[in-house]
C-alpha atoms as a PDB file:
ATOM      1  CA  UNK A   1      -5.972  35.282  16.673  1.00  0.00           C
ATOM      2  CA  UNK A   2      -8.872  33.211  15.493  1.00  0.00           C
ATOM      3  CA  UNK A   3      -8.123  33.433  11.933  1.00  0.00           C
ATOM      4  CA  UNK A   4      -4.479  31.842  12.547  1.00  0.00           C
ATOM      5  CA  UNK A   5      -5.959  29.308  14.618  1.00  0.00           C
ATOM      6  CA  UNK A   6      -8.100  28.009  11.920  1.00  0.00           C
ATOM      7  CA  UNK A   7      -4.995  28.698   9.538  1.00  0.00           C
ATOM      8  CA  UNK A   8      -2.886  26.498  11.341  1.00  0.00           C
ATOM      9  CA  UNK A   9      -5.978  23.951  11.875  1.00  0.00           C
ATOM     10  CA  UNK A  10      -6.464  23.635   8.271  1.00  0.00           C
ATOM     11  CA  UNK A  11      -2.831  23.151   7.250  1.00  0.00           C
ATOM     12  CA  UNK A  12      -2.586  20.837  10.293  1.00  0.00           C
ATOM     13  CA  UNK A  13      -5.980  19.386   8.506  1.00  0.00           C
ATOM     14  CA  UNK A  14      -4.012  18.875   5.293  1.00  0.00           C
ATOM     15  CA  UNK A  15      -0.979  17.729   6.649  1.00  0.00           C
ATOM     16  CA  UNK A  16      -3.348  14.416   7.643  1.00  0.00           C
ATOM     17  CA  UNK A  17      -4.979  14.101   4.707  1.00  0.00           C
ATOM     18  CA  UNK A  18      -2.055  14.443   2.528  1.00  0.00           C
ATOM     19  CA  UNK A  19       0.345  11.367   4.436  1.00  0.00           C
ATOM     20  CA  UNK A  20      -3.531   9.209   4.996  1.00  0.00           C
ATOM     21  CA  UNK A  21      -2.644   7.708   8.352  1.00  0.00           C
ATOM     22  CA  UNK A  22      -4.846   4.798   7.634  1.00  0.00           C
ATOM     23  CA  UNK A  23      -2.424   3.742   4.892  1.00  0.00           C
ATOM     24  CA  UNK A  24       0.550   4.466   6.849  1.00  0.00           C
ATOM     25  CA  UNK A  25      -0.510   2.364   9.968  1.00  0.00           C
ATOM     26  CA  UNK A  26      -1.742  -0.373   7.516  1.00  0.00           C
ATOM     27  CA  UNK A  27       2.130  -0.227   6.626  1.00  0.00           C
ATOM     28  CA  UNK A  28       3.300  -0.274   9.724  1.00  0.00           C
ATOM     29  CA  UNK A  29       0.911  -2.896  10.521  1.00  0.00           C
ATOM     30  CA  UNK A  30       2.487  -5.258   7.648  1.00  0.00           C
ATOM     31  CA  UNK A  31       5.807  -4.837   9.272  1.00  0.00           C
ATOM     32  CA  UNK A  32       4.224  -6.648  12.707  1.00  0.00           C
ATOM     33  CA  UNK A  33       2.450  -8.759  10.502  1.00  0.00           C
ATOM     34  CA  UNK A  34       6.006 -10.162   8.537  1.00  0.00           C
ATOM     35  CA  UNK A  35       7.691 -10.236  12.013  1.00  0.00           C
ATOM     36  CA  UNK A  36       4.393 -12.380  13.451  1.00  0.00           C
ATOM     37  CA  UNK A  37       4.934 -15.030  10.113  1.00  0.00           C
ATOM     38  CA  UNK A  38       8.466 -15.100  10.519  1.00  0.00           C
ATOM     39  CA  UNK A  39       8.692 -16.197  14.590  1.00  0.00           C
ATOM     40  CA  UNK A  40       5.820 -15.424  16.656  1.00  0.00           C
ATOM     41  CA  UNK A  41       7.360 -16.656  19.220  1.00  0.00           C
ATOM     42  CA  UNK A  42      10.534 -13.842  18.773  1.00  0.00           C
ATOM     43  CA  UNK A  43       8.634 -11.072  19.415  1.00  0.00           C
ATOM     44  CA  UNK A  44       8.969 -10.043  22.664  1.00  0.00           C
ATOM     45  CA  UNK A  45      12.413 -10.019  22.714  1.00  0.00           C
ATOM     46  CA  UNK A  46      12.471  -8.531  19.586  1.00  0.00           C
ATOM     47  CA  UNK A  47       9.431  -5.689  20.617  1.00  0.00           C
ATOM     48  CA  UNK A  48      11.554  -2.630  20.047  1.00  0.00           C
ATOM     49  CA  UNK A  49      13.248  -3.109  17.110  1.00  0.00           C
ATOM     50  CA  UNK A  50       9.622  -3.954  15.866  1.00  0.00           C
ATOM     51  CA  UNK A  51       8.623  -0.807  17.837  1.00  0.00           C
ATOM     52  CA  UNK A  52      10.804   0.745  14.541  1.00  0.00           C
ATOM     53  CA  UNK A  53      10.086  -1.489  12.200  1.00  0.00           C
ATOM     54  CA  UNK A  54       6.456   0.411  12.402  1.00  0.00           C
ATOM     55  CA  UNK A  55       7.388   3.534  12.676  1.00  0.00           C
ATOM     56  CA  UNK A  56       9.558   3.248   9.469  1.00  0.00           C
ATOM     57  CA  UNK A  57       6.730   1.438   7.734  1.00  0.00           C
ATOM     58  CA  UNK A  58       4.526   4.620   8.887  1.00  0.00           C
ATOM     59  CA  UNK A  59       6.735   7.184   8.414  1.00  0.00           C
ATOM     60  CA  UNK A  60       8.327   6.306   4.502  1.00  0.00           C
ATOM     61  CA  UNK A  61       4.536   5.579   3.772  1.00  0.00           C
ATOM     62  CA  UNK A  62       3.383   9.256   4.536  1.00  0.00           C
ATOM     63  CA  UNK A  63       6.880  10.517   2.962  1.00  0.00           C
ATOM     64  CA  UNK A  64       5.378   8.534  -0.152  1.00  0.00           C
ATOM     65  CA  UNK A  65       1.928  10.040  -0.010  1.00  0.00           C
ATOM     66  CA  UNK A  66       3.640  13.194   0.552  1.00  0.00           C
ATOM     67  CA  UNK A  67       5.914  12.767  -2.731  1.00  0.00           C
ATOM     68  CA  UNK A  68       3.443  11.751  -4.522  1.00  0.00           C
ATOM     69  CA  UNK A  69       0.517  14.406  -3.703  1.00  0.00           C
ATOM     70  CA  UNK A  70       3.442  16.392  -4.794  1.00  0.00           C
ATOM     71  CA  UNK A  71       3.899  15.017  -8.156  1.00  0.00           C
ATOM     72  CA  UNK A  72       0.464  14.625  -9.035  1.00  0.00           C
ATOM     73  CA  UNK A  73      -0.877  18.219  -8.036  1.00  0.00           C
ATOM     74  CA  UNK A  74      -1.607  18.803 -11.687  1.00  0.00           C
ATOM     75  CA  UNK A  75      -3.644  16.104 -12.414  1.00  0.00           C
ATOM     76  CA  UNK A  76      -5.683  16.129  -8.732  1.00  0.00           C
ATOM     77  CA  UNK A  77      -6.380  19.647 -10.004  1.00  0.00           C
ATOM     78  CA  UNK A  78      -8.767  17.532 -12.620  1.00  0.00           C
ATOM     79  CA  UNK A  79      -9.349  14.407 -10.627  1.00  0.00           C
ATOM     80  CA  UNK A  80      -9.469  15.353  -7.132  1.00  0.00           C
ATOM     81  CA  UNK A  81      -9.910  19.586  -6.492  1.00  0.00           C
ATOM     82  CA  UNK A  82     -10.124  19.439  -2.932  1.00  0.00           C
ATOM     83  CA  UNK A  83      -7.150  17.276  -2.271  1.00  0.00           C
ATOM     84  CA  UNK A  84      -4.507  19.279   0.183  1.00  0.00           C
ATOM     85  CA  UNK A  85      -2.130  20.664  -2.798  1.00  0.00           C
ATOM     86  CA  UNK A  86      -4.993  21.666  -5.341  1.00  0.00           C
ATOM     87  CA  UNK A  87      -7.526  23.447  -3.023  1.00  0.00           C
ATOM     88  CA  UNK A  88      -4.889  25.510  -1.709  1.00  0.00           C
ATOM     89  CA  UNK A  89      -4.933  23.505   2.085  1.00  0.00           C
ATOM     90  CA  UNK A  90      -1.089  22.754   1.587  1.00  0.00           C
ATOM     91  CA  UNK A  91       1.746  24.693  -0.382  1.00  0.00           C
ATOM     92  CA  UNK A  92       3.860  22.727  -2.939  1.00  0.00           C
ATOM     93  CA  UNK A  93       6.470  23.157  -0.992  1.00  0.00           C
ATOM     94  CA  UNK A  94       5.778  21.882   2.581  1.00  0.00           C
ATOM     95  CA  UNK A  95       4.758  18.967   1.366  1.00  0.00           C
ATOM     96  CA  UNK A  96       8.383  18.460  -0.468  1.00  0.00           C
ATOM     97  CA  UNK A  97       9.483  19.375   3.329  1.00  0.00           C
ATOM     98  CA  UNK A  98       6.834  16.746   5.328  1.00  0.00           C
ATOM     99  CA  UNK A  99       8.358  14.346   3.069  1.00  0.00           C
ATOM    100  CA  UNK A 100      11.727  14.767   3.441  1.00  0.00           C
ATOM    101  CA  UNK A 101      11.683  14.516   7.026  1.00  0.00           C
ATOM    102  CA  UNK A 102       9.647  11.762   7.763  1.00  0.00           C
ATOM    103  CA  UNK A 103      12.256  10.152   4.941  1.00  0.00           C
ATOM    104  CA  UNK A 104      14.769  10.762   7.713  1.00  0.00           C
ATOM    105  CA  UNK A 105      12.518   9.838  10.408  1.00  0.00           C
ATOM    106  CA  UNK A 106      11.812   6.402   8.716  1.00  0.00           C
ATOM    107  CA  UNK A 107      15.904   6.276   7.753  1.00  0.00           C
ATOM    108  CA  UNK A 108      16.993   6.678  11.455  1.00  0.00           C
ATOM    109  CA  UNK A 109      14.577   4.340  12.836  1.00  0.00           C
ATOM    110  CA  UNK A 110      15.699   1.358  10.659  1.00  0.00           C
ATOM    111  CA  UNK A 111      18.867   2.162  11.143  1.00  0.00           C
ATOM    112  CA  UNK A 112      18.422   1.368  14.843  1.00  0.00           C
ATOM    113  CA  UNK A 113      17.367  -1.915  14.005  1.00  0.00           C
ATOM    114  CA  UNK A 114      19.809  -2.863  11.356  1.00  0.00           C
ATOM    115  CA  UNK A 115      21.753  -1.961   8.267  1.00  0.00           C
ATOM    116  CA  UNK A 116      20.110  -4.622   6.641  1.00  0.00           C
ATOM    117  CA  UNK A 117      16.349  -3.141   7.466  1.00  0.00           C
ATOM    118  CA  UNK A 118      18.141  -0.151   6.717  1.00  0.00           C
ATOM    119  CA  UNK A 119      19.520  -1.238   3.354  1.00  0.00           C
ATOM    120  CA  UNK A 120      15.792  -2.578   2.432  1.00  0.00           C
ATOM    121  CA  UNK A 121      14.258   0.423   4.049  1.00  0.00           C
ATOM    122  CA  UNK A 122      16.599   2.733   1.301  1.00  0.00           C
ATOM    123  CA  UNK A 123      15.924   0.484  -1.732  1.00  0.00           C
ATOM    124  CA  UNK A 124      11.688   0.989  -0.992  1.00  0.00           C
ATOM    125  CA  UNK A 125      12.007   4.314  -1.034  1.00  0.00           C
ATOM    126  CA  UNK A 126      14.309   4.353  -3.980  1.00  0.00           C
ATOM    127  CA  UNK A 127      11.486   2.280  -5.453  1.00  0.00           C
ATOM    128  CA  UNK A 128       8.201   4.274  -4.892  1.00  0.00           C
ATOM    129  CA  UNK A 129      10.618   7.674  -5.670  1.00  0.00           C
ATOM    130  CA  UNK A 130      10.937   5.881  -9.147  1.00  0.00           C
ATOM    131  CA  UNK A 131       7.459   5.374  -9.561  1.00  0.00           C
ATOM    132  CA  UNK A 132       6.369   8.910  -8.770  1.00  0.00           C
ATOM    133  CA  UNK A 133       8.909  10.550 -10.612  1.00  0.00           C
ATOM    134  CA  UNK A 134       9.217   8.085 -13.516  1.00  0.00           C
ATOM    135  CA  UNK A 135       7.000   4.957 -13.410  1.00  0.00           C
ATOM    136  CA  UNK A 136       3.945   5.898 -13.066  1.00  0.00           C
ATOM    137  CA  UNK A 137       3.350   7.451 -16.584  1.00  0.00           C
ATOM    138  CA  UNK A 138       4.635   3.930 -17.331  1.00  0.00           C
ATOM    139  CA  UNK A 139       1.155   2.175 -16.193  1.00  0.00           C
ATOM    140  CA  UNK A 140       1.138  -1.529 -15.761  1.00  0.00           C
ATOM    141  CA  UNK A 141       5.210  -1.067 -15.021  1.00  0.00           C
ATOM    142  CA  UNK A 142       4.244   1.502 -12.558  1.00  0.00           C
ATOM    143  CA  UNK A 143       1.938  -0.494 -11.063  1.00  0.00           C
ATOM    144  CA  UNK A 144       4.001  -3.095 -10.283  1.00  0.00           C
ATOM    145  CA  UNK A 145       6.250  -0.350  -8.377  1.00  0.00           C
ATOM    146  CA  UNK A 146       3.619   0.259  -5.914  1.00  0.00           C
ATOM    147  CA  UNK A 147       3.330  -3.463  -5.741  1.00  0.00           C
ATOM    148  CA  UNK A 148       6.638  -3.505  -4.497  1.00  0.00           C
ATOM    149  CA  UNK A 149       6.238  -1.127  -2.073  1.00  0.00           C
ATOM    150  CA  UNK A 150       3.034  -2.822  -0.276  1.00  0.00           C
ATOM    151  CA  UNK A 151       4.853  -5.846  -0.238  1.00  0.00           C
ATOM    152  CA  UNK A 152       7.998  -5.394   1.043  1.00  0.00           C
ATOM    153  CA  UNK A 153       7.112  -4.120   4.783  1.00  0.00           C
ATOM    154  CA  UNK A 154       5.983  -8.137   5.337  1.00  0.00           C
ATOM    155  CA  UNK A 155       9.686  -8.749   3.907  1.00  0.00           C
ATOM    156  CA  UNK A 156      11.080  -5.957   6.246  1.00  0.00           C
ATOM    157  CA  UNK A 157       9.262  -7.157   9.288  1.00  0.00           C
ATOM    158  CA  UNK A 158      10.459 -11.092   8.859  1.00  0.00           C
ATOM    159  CA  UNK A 159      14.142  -9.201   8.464  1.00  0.00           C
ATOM    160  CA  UNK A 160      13.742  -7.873  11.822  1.00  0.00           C
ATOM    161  CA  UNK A 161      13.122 -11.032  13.575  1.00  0.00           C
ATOM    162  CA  UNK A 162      14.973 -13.673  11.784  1.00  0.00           C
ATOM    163  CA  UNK A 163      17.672 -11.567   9.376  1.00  0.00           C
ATOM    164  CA  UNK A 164      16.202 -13.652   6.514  1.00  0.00           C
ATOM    165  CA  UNK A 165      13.012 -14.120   4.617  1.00  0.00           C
ATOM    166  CA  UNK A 166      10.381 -17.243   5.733  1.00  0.00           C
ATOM    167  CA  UNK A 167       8.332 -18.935   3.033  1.00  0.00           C
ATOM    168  CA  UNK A 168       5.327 -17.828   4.368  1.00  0.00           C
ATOM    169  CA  UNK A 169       6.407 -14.408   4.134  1.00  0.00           C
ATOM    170  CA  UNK A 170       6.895 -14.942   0.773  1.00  0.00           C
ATOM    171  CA  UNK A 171       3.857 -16.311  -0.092  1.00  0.00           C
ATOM    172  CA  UNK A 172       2.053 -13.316   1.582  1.00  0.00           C
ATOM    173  CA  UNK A 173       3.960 -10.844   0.171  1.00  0.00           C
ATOM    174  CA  UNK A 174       3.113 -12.194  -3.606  1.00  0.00           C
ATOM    175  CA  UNK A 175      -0.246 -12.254  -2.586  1.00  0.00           C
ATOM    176  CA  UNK A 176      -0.208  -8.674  -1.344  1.00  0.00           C
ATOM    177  CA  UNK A 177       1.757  -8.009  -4.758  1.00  0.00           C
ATOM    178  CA  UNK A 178      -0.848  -9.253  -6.908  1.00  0.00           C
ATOM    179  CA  UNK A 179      -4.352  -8.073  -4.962  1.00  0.00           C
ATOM    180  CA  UNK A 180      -2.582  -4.575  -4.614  1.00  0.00           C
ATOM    181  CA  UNK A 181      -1.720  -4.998  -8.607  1.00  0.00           C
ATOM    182  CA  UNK A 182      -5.487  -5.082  -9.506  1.00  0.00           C
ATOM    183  CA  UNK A 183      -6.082  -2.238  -7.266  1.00  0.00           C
ATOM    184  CA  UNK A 184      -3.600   0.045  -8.577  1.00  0.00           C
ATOM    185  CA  UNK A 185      -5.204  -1.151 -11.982  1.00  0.00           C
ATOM    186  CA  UNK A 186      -9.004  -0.404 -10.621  1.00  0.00           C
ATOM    187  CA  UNK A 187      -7.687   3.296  -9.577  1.00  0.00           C
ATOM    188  CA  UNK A 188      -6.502   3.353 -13.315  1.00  0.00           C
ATOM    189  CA  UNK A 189     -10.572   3.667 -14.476  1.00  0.00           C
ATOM    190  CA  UNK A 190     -11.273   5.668 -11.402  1.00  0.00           C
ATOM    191  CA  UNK A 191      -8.441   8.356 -12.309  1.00  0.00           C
ATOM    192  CA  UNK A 192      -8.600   7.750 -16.132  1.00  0.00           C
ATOM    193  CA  UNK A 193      -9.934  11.621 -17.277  1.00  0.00           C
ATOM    194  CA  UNK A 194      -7.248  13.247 -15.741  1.00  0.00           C
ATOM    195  CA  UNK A 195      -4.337  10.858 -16.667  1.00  0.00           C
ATOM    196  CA  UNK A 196      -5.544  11.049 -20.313  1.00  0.00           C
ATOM    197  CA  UNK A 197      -5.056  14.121 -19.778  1.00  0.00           C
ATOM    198  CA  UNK A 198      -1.553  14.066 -18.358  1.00  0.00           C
ATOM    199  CA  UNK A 199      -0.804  11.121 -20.593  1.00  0.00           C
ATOM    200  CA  UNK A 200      -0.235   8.174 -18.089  1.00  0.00           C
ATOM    201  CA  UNK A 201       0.126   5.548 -20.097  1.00  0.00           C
ATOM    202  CA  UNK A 202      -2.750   3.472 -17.569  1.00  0.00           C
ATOM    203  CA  UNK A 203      -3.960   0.329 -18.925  1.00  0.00           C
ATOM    204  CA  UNK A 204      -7.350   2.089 -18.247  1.00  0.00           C
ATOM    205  CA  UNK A 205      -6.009   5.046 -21.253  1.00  0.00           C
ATOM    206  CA  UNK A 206      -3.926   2.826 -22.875  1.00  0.00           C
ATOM    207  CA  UNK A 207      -6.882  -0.023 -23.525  1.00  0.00           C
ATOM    208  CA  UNK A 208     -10.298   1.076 -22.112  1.00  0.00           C
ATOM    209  CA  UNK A 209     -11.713   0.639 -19.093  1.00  0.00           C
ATOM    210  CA  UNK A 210     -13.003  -2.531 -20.178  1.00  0.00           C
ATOM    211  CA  UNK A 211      -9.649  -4.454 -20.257  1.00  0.00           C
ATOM    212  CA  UNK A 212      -8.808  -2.817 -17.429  1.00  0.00           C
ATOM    213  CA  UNK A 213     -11.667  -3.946 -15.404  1.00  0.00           C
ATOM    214  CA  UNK A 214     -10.363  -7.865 -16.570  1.00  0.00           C
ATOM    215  CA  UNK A 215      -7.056  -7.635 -16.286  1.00  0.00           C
ATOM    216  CA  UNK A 216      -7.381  -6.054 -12.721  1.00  0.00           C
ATOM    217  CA  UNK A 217      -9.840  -8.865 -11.761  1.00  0.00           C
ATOM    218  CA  UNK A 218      -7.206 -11.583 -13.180  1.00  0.00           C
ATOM    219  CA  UNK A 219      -4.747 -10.215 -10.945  1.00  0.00           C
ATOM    220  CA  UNK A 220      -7.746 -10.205  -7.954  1.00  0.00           C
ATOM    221  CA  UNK A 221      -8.331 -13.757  -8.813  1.00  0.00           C
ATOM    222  CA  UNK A 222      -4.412 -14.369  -9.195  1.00  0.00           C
ATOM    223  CA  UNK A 223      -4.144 -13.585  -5.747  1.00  0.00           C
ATOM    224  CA  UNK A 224      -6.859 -16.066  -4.689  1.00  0.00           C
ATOM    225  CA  UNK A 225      -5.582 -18.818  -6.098  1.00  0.00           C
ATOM    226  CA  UNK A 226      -2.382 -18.687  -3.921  1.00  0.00           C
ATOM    227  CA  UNK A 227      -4.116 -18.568  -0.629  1.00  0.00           C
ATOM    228  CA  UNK A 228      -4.707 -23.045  -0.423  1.00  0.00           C
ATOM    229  CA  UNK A 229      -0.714 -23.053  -0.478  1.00  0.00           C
ATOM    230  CA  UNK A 230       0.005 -21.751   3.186  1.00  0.00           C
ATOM    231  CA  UNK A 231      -2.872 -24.542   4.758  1.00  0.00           C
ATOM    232  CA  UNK A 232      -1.409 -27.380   2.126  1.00  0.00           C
ATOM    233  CA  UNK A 233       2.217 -26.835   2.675  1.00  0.00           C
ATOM    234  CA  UNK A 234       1.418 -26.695   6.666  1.00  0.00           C
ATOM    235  CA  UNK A 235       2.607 -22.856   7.089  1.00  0.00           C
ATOM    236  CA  UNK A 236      -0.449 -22.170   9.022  1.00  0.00           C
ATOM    237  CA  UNK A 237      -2.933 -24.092  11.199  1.00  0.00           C
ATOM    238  CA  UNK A 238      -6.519 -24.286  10.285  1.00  0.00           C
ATOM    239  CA  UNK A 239      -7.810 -21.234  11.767  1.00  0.00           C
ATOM    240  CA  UNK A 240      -6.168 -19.387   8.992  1.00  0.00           C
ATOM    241  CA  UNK A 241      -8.818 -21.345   6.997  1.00  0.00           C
ATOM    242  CA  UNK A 242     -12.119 -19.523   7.769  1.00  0.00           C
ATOM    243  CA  UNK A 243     -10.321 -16.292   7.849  1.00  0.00           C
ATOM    244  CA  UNK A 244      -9.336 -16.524   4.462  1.00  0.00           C
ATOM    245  CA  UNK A 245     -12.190 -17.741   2.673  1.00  0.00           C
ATOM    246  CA  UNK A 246     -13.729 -14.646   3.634  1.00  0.00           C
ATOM    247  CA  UNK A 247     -11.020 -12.961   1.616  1.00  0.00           C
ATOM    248  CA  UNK A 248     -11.026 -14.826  -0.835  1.00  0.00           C
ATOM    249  CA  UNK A 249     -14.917 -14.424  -1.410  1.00  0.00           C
ATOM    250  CA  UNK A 250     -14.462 -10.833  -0.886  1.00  0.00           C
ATOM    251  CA  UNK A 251     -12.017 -10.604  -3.852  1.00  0.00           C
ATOM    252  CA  UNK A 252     -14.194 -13.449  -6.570  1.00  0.00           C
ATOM    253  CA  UNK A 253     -17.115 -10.644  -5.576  1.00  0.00           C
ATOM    254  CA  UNK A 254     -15.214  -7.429  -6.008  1.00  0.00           C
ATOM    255  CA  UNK A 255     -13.875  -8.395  -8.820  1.00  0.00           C
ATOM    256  CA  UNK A 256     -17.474  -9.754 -10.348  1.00  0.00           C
ATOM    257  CA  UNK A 257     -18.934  -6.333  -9.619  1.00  0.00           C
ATOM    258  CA  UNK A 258     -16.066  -4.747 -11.327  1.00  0.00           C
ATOM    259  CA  UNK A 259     -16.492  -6.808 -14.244  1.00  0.00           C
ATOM    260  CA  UNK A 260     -20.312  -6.309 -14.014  1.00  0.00           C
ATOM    261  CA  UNK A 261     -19.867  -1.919 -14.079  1.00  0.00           C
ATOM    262  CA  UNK A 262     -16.386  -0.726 -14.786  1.00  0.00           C
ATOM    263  CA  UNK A 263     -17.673   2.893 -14.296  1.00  0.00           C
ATOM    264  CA  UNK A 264     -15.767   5.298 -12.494  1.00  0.00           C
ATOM    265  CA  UNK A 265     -18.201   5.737  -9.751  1.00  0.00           C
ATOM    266  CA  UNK A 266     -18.619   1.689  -8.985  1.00  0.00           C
ATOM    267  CA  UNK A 267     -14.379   1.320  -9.784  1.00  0.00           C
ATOM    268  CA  UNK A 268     -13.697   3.504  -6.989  1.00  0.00           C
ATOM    269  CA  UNK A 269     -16.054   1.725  -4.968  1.00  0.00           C
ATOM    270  CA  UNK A 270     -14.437  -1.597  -5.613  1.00  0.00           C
ATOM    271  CA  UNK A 271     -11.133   0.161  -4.795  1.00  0.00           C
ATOM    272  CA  UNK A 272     -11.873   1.334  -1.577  1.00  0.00           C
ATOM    273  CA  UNK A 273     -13.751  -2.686  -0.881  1.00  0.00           C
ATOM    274  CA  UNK A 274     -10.452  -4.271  -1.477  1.00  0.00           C
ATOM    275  CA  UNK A 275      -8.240  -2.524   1.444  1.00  0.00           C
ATOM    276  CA  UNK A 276     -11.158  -4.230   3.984  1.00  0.00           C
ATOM    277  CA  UNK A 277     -10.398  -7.815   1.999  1.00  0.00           C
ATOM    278  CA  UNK A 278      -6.425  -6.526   2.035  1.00  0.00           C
ATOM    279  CA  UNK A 279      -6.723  -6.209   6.086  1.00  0.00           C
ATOM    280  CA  UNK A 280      -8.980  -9.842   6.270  1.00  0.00           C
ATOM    281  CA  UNK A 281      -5.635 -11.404   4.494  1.00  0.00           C
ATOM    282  CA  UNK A 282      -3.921 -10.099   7.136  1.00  0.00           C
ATOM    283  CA  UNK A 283      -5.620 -11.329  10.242  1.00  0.00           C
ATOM    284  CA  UNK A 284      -5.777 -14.699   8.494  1.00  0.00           C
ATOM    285  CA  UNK A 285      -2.184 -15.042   8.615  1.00  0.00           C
ATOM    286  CA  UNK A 286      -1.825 -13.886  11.953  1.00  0.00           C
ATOM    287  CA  UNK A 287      -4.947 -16.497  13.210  1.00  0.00           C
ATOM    288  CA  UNK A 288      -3.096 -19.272  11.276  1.00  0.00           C
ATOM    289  CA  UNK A 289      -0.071 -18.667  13.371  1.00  0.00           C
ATOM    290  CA  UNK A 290      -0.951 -17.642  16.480  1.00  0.00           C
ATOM    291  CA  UNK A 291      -3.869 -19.948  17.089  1.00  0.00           C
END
């Protein structure tokens, strides 16, 4: 009785680890976040459909992770051992199954919004399918697939509210396109044994960590240099100001360090820095139009 306690604890264990909650609320999160630039002042008659609009965010986010765990069990054997598939934790196979229901999970809940959020909520999961099965041996083309996919849950969540796409959502969302760029690019040098060995085409395999560790800051810095437009085109009041220049710093000094020591050790520390400057971007929005 005790041994399929611990069974089921595990699996339940891996299960977790394999969808990363933290990623899928940070999803979900965006979709608030692109209803909250759109029309703040829409959202409480608006609360349930936004009510979906994070559980879809949360949902095709884990079936994601779940796909992709999937896809890259062979090369987690080399990079990461004790992730879920590779140590054994989770079978091939129910995480193929976790996937495809919270796929339908995520489908049915932005369908109950609207077939537009349904229609965007079909073509992201079209997109990050085609970058697990396809892209991502592509590298920087790959890349910008993810990209896509962190972005579009701000475009998703102004859907929701206004059935169109604000300019501040757009600016966001290219903002959140290009810092998320860089990271995928950091990971490159984190995960670049094991993709050599797989032959993902990574800028990291393709060019050296080097270039990797430049181009992924240009992308940082890329990012940075769109934040004065929301404050000089009056999209946000001032408090988005502070907010932001602690992003902003955050980003000029990850991507110094990374410059500094491209080594897989300090790249995967700079990769897990830039989802706390990811969520300060976030709150700066939100303070600019809220307060």
């Amino acid at each position: 009785m005790l041994s399929i306690r611990s069974e089921l604890m595990g699996k339940a264990e891996g299960i977790i680890r394999i969808i990363r909650p933290v990623n899928c609320v940070m999803m979900g999160f965006a979709v608030f976040v692109g209803a909250v630039l759109a029309s703040p002042s829409s959202l409480a008659n608006a609360w349930l459909s936004i009510l979906y609009g994070f559980l879809t965010g949360f949902t095709l986010t884990g079936a994601s992770m779940a796909i992709n765990d999937y896809y890259d069990r062979k090369i987690d054997a080399i990079n990461e051992p004790l992730r879920p598939i590779p140590s054994g934790a989770v079978k091939s196979g129910e995480a193929i199954a976790l996937a495809l229901v919270l796929s339908v999970v995520g489908f049915i809940a932005s369908y109950l919004v609207s077939i537009a959020c349904l229609v965007v909520a079909v073509i992201a999961w079209v997109v990050f399918t085609t970058y697990v099965t396809v892209g991502k041996r592509s590298g920087l083309p790959g890349n910008f697939l993810v990209s896509v996919c962190v972005a579009t849950p701000f475009i998703y969540g102004s859907i929701i509210i206004t059935g169109g796409v604000q300019l501040n959502v757009w600016l966001f969302a290219l903002m959140a396109f290009l810092s998320n760029t860089g990271r995928e690019i950091t990971k490159g040098i984190v995960d670049v044994q094991g993709d050599s060995a797989e032959r993902v085409k990574t800028i990291a395999v393709r060019y050296g960590e080097r270039k990797a560790a430049i181009i992924a800051a240009a992308f940082y810095l890329g990012a940075v240099s769109l934040t004065p437009l929301p404050w000089l085109l009056r999209l946000v009041s001032f408090w988005f100001v502070p907010v932001v220049v602690v992003t902003d710093v955050g980003f000029i000094l990850s991507s110094a360090l990374l410059l500094s020591d491209y080594s897989r050790e300090n790249s995967r520390r700079i990769k897990k820095l830039v989802l706390l400057w990811f969520v300060t971007g976030l709150l700066a929005f939100i303070f600019g139009i809220l307060l």
